[in-house]
C-alpha atoms as a PDB file:
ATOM      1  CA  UNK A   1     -46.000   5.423 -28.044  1.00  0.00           C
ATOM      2  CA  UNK A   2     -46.938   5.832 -24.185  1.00  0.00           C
ATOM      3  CA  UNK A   3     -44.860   8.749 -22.702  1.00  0.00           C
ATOM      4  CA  UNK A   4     -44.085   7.601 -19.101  1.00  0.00           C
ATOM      5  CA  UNK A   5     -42.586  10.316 -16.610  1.00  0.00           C
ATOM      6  CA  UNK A   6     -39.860   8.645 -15.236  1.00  0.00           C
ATOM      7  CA  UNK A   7     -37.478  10.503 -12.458  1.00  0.00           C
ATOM      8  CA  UNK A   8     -33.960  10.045 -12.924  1.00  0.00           C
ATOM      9  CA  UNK A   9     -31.650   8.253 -10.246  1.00  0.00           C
ATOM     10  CA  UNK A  10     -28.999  10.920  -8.687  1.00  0.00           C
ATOM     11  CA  UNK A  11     -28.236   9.040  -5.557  1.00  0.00           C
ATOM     12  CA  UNK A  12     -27.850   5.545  -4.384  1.00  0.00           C
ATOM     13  CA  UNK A  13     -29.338   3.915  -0.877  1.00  0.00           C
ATOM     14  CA  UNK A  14     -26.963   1.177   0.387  1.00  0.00           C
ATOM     15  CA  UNK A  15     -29.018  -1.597   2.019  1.00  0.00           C
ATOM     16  CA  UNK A  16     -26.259  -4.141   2.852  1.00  0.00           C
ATOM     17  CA  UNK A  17     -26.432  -4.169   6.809  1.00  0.00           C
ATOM     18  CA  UNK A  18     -30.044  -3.298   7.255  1.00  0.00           C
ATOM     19  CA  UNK A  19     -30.824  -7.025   8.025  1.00  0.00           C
ATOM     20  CA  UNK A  20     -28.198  -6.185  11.229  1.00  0.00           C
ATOM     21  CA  UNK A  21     -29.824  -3.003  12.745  1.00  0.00           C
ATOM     22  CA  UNK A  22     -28.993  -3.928  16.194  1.00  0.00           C
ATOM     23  CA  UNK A  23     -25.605  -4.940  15.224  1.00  0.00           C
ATOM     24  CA  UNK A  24     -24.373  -2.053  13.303  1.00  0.00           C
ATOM     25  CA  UNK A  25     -22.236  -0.470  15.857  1.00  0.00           C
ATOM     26  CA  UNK A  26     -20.303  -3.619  16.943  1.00  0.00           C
ATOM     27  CA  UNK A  27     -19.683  -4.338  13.391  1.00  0.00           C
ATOM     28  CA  UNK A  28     -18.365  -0.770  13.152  1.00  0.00           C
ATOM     29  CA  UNK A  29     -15.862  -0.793  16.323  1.00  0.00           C
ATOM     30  CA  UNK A  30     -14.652  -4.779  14.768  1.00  0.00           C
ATOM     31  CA  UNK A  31     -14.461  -3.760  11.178  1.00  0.00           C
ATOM     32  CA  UNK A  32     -12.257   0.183  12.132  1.00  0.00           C
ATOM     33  CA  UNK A  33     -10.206  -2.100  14.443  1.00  0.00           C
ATOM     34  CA  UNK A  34      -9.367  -4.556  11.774  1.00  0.00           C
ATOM     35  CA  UNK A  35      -9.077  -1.688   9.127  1.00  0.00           C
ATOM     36  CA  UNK A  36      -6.320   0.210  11.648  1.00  0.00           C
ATOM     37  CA  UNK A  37      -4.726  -2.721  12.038  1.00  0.00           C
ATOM     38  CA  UNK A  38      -4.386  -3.570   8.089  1.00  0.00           C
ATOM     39  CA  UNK A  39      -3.398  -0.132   7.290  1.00  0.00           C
ATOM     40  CA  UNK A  40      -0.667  -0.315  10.017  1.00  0.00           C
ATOM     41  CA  UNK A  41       0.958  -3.870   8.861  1.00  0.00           C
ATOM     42  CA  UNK A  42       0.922  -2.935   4.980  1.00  0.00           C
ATOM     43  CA  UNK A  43       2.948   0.389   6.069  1.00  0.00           C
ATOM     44  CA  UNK A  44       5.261  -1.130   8.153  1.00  0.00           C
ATOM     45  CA  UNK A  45       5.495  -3.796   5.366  1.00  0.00           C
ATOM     46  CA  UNK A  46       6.164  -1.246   2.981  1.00  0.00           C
ATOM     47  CA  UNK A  47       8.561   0.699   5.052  1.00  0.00           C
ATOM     48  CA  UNK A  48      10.648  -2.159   5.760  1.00  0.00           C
ATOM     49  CA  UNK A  49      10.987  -3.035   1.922  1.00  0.00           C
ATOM     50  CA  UNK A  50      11.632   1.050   1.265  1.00  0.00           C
ATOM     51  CA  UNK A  51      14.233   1.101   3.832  1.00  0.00           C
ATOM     52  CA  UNK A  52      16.126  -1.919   4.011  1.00  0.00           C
ATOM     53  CA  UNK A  53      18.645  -2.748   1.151  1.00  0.00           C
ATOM     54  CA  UNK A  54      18.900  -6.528   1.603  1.00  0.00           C
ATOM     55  CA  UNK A  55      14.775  -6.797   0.559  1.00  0.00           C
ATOM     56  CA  UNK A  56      15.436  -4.553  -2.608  1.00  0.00           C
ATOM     57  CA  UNK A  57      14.816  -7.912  -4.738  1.00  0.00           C
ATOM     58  CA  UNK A  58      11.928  -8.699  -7.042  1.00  0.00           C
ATOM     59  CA  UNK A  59       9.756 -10.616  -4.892  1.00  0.00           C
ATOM     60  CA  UNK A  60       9.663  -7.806  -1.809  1.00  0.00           C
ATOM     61  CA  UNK A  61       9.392  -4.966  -4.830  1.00  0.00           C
ATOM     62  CA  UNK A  62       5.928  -6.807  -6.004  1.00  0.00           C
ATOM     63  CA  UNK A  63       5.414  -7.370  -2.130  1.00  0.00           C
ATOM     64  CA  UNK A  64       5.566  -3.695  -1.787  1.00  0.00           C
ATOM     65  CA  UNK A  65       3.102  -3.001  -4.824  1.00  0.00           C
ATOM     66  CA  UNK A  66       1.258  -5.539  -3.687  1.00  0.00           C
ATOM     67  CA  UNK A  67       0.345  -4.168  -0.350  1.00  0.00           C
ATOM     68  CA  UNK A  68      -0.028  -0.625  -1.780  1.00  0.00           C
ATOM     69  CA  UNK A  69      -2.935  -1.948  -4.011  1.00  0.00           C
ATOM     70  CA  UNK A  70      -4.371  -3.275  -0.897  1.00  0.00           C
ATOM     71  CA  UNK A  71      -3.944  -0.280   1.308  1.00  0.00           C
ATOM     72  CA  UNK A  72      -5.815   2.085  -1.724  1.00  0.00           C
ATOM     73  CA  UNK A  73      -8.046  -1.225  -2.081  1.00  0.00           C
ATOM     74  CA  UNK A  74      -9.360  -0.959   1.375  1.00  0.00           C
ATOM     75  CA  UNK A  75      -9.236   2.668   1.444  1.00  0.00           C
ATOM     76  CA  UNK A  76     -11.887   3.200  -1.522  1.00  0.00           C
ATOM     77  CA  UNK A  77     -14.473   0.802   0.413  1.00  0.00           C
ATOM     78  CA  UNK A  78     -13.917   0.574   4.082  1.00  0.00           C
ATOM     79  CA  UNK A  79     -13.982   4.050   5.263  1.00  0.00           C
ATOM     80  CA  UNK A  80     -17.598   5.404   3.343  1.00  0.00           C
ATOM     81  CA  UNK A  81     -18.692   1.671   5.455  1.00  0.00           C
ATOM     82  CA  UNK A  82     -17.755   2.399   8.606  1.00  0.00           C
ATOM     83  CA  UNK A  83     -19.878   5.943   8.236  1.00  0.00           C
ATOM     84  CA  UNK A  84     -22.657   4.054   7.051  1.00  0.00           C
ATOM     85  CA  UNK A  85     -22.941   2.067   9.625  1.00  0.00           C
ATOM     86  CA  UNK A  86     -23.104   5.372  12.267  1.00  0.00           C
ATOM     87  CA  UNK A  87     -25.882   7.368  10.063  1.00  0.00           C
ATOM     88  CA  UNK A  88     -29.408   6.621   9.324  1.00  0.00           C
ATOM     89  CA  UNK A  89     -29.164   7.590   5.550  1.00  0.00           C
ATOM     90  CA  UNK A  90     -26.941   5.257   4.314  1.00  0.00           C
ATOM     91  CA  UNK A  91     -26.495   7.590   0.641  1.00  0.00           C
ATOM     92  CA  UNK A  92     -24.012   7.776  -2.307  1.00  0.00           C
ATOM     93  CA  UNK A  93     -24.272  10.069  -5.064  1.00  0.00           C
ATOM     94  CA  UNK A  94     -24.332   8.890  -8.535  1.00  0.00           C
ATOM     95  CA  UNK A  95     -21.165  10.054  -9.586  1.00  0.00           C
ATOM     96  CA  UNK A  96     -19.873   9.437  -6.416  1.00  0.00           C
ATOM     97  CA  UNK A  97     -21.220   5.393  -7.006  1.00  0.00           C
ATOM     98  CA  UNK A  98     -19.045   5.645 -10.389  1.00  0.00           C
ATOM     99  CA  UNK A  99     -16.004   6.776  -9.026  1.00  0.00           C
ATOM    100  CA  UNK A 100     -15.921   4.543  -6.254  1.00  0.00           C
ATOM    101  CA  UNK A 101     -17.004   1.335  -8.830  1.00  0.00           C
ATOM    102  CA  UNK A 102     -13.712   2.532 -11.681  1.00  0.00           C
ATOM    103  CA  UNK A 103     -11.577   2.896  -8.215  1.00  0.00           C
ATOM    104  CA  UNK A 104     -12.631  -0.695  -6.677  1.00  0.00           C
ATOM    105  CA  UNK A 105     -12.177  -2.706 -10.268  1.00  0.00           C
ATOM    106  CA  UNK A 106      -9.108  -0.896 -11.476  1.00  0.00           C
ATOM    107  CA  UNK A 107      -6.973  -1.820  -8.036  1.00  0.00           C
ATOM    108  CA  UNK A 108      -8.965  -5.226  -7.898  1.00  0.00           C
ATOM    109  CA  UNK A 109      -8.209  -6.191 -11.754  1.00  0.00           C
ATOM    110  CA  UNK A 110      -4.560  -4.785 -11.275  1.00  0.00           C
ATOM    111  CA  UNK A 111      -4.269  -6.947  -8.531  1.00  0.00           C
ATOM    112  CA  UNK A 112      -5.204 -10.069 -10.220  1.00  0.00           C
ATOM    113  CA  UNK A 113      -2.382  -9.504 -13.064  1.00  0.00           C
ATOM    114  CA  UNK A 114      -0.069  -8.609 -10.557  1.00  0.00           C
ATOM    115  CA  UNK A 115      -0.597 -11.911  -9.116  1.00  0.00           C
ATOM    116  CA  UNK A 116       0.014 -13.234 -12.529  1.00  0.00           C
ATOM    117  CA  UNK A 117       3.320 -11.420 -12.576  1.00  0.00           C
ATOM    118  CA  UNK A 118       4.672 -12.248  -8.781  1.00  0.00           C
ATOM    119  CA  UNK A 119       3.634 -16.167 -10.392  1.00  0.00           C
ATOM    120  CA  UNK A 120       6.036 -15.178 -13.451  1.00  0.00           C
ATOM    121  CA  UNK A 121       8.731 -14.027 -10.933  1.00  0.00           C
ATOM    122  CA  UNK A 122       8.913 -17.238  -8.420  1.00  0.00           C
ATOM    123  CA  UNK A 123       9.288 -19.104 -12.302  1.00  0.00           C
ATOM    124  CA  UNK A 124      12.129 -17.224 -12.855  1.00  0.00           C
ATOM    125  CA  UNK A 125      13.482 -17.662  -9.391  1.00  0.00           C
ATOM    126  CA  UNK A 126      12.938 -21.581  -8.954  1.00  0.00           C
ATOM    127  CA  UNK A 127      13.299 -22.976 -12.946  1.00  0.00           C
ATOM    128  CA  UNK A 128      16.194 -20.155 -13.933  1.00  0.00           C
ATOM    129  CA  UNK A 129      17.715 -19.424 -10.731  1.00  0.00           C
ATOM    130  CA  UNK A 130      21.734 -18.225 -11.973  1.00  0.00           C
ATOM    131  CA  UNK A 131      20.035 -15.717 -14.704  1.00  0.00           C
ATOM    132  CA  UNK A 132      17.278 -14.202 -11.977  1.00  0.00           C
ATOM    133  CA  UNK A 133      18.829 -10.941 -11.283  1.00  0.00           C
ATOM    134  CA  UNK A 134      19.355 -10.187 -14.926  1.00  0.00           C
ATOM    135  CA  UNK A 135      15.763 -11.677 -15.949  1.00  0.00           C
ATOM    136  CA  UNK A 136      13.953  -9.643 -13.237  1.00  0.00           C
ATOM    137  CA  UNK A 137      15.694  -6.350 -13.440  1.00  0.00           C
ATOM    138  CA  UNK A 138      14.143  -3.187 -11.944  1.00  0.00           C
ATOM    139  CA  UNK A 139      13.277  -2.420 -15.594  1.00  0.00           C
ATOM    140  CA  UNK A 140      11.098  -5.745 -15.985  1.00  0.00           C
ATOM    141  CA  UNK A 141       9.416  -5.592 -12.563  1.00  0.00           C
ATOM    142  CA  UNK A 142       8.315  -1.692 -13.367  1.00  0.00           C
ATOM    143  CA  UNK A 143       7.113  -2.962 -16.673  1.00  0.00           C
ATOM    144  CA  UNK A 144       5.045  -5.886 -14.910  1.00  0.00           C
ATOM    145  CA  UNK A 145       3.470  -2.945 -12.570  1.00  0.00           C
ATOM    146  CA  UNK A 146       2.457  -0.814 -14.964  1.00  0.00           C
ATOM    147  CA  UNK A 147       1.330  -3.360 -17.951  1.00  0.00           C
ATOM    148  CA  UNK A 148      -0.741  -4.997 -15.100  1.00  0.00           C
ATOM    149  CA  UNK A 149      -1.804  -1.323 -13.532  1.00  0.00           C
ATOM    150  CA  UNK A 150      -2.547  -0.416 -17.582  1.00  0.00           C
ATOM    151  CA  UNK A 151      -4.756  -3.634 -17.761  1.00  0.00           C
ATOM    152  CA  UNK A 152      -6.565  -2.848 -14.670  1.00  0.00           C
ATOM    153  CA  UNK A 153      -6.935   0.445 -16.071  1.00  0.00           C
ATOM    154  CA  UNK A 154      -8.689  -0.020 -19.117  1.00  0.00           C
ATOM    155  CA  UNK A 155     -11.085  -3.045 -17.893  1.00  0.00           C
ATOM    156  CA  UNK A 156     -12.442  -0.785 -15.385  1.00  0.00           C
ATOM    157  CA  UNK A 157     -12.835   2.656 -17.520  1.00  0.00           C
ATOM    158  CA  UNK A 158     -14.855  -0.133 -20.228  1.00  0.00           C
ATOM    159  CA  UNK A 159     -16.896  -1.680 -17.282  1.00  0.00           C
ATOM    160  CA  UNK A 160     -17.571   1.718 -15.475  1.00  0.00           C
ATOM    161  CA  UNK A 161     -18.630   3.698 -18.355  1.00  0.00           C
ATOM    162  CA  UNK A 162     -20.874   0.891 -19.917  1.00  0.00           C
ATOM    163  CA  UNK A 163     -22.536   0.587 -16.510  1.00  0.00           C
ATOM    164  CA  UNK A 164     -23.249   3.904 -15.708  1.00  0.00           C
ATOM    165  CA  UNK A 165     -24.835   4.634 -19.089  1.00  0.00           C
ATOM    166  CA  UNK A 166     -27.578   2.784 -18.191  1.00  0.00           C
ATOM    167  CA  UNK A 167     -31.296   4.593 -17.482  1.00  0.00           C
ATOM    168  CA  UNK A 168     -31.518   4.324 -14.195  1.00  0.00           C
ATOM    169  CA  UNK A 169     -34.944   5.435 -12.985  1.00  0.00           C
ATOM    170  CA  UNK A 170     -37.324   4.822  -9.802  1.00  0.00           C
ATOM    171  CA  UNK A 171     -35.198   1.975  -7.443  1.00  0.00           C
ATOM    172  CA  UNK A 172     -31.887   3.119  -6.214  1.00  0.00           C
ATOM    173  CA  UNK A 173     -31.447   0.525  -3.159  1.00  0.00           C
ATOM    174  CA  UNK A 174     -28.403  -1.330  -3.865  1.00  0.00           C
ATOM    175  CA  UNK A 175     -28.347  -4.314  -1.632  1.00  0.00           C
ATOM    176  CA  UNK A 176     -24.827  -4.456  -0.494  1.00  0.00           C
ATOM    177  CA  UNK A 177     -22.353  -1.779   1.066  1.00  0.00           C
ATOM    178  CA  UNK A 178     -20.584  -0.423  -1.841  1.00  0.00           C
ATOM    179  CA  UNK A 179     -21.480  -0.400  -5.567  1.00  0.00           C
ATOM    180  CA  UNK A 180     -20.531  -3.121  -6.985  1.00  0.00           C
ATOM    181  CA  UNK A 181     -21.414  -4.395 -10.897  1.00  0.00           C
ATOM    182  CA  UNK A 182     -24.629  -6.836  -9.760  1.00  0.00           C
ATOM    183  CA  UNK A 183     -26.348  -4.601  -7.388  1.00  0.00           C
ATOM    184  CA  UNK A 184     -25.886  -1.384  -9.464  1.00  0.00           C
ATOM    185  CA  UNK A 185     -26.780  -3.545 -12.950  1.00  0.00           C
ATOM    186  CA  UNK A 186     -30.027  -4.554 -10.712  1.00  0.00           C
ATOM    187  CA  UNK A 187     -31.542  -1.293 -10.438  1.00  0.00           C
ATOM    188  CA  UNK A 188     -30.982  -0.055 -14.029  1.00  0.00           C
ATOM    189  CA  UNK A 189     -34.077   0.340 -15.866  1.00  0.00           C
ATOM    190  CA  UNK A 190     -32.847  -2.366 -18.651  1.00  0.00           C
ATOM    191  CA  UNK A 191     -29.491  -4.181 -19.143  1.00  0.00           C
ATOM    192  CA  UNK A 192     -31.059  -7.130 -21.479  1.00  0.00           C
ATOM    193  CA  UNK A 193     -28.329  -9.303 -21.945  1.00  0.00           C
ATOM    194  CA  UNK A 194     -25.967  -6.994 -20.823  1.00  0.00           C
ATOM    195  CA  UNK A 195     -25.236  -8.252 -17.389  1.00  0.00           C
ATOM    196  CA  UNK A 196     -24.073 -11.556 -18.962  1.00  0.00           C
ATOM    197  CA  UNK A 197     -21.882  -9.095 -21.002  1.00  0.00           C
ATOM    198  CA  UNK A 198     -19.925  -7.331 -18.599  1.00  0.00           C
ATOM    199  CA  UNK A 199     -19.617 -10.543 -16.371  1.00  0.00           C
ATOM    200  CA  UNK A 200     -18.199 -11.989 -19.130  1.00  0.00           C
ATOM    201  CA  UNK A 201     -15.741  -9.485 -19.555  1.00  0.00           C
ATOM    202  CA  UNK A 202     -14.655  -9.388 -16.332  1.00  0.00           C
ATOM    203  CA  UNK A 203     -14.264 -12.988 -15.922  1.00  0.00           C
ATOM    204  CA  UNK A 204     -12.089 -13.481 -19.296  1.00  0.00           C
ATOM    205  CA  UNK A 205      -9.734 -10.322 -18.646  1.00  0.00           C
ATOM    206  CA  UNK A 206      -9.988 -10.503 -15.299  1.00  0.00           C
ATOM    207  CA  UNK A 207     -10.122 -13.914 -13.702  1.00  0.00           C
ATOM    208  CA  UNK A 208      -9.519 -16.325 -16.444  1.00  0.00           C
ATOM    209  CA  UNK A 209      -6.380 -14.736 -18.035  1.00  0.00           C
ATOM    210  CA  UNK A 210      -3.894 -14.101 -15.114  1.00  0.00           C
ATOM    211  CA  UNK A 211      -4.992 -17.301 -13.808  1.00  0.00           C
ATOM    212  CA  UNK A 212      -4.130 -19.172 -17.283  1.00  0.00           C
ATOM    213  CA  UNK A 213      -0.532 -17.538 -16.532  1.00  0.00           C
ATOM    214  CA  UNK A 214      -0.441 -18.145 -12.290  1.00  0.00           C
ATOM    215  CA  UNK A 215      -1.352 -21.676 -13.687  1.00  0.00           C
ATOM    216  CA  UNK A 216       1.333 -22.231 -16.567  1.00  0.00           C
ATOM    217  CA  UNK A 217       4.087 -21.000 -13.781  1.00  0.00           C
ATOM    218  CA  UNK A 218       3.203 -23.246 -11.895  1.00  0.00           C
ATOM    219  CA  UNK A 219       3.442 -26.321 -13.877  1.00  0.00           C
ATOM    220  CA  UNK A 220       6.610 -25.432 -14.709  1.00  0.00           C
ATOM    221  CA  UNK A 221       7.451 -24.264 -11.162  1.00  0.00           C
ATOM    222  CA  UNK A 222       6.427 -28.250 -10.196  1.00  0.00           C
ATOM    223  CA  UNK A 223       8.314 -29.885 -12.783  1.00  0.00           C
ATOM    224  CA  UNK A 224      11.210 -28.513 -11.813  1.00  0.00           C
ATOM    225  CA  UNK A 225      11.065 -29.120  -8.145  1.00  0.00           C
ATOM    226  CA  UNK A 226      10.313 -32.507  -8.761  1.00  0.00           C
ATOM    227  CA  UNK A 227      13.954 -32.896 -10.484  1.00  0.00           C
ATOM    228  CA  UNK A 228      15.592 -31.301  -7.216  1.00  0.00           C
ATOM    229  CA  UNK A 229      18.123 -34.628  -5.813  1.00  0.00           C
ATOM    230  CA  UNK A 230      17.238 -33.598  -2.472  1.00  0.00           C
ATOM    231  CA  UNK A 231      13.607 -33.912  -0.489  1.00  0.00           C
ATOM    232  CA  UNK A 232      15.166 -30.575   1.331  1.00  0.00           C
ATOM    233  CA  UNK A 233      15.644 -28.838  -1.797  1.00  0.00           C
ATOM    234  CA  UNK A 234      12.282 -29.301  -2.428  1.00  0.00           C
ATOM    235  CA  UNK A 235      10.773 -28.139   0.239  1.00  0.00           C
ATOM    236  CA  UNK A 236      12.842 -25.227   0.616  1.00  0.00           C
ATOM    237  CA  UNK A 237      11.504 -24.416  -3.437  1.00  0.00           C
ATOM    238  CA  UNK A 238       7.544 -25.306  -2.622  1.00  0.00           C
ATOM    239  CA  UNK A 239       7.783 -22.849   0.625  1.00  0.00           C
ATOM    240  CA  UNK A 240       9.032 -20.118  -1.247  1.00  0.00           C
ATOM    241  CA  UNK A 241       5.838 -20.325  -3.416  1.00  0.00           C
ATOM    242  CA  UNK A 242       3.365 -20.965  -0.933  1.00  0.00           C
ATOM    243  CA  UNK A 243       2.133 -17.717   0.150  1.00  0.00           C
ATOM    244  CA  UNK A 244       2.059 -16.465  -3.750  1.00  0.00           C
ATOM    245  CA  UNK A 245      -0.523 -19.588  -3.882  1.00  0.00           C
ATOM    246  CA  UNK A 246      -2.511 -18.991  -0.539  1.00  0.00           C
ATOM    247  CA  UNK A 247      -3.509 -15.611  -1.777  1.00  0.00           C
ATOM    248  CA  UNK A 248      -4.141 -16.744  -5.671  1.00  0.00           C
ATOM    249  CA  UNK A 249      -6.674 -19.654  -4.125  1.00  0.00           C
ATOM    250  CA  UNK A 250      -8.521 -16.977  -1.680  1.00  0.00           C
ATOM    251  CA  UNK A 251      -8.527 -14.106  -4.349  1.00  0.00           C
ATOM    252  CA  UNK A 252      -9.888 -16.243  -7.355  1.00  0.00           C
ATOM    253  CA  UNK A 253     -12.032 -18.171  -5.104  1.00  0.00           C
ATOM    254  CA  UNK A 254     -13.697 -14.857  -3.653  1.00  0.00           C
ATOM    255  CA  UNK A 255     -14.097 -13.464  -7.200  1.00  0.00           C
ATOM    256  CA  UNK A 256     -15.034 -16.454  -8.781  1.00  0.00           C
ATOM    257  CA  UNK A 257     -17.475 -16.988  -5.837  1.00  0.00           C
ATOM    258  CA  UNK A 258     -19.083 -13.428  -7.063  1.00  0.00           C
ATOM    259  CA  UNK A 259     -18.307 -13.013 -10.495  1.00  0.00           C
ATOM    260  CA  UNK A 260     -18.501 -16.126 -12.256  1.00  0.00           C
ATOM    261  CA  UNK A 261     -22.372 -17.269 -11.463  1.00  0.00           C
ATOM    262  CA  UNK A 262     -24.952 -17.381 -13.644  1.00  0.00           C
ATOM    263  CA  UNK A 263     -27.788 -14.268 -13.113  1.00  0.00           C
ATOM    264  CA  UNK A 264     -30.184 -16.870 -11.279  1.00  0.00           C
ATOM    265  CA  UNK A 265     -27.747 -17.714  -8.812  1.00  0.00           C
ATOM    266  CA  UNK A 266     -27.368 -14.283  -7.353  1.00  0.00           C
ATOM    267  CA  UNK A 267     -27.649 -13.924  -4.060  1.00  0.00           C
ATOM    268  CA  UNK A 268     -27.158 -10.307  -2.728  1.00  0.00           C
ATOM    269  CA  UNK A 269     -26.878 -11.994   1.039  1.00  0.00           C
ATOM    270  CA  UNK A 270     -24.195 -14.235  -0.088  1.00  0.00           C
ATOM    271  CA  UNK A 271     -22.901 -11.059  -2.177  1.00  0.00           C
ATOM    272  CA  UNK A 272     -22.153  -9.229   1.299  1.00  0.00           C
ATOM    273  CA  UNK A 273     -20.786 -11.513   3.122  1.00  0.00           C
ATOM    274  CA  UNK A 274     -18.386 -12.644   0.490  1.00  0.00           C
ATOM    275  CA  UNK A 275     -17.249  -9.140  -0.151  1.00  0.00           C
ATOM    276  CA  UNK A 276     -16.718  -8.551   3.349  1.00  0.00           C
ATOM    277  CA  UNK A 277     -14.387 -11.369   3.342  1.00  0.00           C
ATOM    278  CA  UNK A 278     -12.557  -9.762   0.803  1.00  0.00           C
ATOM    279  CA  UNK A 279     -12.537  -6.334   1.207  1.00  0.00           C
ATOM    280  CA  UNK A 280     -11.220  -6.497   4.944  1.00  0.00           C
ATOM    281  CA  UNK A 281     -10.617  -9.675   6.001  1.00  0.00           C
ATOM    282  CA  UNK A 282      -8.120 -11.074   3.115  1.00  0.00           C
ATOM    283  CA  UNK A 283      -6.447  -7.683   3.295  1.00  0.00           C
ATOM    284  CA  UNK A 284      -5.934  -8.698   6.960  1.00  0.00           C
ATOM    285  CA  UNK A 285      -4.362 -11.894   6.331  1.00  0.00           C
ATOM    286  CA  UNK A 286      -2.181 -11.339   3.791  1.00  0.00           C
ATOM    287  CA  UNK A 287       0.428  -9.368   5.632  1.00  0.00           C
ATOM    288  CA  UNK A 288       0.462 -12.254   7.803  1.00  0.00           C
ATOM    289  CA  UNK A 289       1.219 -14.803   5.340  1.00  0.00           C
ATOM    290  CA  UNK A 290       3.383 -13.158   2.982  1.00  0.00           C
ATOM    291  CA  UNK A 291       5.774 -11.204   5.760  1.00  0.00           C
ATOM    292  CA  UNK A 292       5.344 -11.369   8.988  1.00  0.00           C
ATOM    293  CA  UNK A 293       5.783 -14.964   8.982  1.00  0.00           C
ATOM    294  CA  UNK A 294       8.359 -14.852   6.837  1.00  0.00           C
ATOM    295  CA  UNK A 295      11.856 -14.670   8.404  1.00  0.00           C
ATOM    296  CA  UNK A 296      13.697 -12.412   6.275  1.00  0.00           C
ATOM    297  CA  UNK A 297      11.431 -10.299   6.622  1.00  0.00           C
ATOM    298  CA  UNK A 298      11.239 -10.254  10.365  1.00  0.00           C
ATOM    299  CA  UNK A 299      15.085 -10.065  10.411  1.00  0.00           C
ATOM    300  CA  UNK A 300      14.858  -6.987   8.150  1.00  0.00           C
ATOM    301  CA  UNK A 301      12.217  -5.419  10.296  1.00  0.00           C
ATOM    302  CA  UNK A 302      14.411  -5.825  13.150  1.00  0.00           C
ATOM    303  CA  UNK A 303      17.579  -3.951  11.368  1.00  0.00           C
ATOM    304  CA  UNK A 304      14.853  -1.536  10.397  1.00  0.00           C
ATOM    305  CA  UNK A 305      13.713  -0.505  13.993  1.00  0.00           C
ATOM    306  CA  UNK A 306      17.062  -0.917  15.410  1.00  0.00           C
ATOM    307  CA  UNK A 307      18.316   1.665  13.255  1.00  0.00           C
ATOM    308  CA  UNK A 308      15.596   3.933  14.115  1.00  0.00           C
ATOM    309  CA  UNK A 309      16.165   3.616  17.452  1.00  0.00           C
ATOM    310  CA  UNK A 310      19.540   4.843  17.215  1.00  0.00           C
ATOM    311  CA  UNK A 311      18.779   7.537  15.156  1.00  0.00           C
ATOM    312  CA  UNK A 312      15.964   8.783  17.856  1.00  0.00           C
END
């Protein structure tokens, strides 16, 4: 057998903005602006919920979780970004490329099931309306957290550690700004097969599952509107659940978009500009469409800062 001396990988080159040289410190004063900006609406989103009584209900709890996952989401990602696009060496250690992959997929998978579970909780709310307090106690949304949290848990500690076992020798340019599972899998030495296997994986715990659920709500949630006598009934019922579904079609179309392709339809170009999307621009919107539009919401932010006021 031929003995080949092979050097082992301990750091990783990110190569995701090097087409946009010139570019690279616009895209840093847009992308900190947006990230400020996201990081300021989910706390005052969160704050509100914390601190007014009259949004202590199921949907603002999950809210609340909900924009904490995207806060930590963001935080894991955008900040080592905006560095790299201010140095020349745009590095990552090894370990530091596995902790940042188990971060990203456990708040991204608990996400998706958490979606799943805010889908469960507008079924409740629509199809069994006089029993939803009792249904939905705090007990039951905790539960929902931390089974989905648990989920998100273990698919990422399986992914993670079956990825970074991998030889990885020689290449360690990642094309894309973060490591994600393609363009870390593409610079291991071998991963016959194996590629298909943790897409796979991802896809059926990850995607296809809480999506089965979101979906199953949902046909339930429509046959019962469609028995509501009145056309203002109705529409009152479909508003309630149409920010849950704005942010189900961009999530699961953003990570179907990446994670449900065959191998020979990468495209590590594609792969970068759809993970910008959602790593700071859905993160963006969805304080926008969940709360600030919403007028509850508004009317308990209003309570909120008037009582602050008052205190100061």
């Amino acid at each position: 057998m031929e003995c080949v001396n092979e050097t082992l990988v301990t750091e990783f080159v990110f190569l995701g903005f090097s087409s946009l040289a010139g570019l690279q410190q616009l895209l840093f004063a847009v992308f900190l602006l947006v990230y400020l900006f996201t990081l300021g609406t989910n706390a005052i989103i969160i704050s509100t919920i914390v601190l007014d009584r009259a949004l202590h209900t199921p949907m603002y709890f999950f809210l609340a979780v909900l924009s904490c996952f995207e806060t930590c989401y963001t935080f894991v990602i955008v900040p080592k970004m905006l560095v790299d696009l201010l140095v020349q060496k745009k590095a990552i250690s090894f370990l530091g490329c596995a902790i940042q992959m188990f971060s990203f997929l456990f708040l991204g998978c608990s996400h998706s099931f958490l979606l799943a579970a805010m889908g469960y909780d507008r079924y409740v709310a629509i199809c069994n309306p006089l029993r939803y307090t009792v249904v939905m106690g705090h007990g039951v949304c905790v539960g929902l957290v931390a089974a989905a949290c648990a989920c998100g848990f273990t698919v990422a500690q399986i992914i993670t550690s079956l990825v970074f076992h991998l030889p990885f020798h020689s290449s360690n340019q990642l094309h894309h700004f973060f490591c994600d599972i393609s363009p870390v899998l593409k610079v291991a030495s071998y991963h016959t097969h194996f590629s298909q296997i943790v897409i796979i994986m991802l896809c059926a715990l990850v995607l296809i599952i809480p999506l089965l659920l979101i979906l199953v709500s949902y046909i339930r949630i429509i046959s019962a509107i469609l028995q509501f006598p009145s056309t203002l009934g109705r529409y009152k019922a479909f508003s309630t659940c149409a920010s849950h579904l704005i942010i189900v079609i961009v999530h699961y179309g953003c990570a179907s978009f990446i994670y449900l392709r065959l191998k020979s339809y990468y495209s590590s170009s594609q792969d970068v500009l759809i993970s910008v999307s959602y790593t700071i621009l859905t993160p963006l919107f969805n304080p926008m469409i969940y709360s600030l539009r919403n007028k509850e919401f508004k009317s308990a932010l209003q309570r909120v800062v008037g009582r602050t006021i008052c205190l100061s």
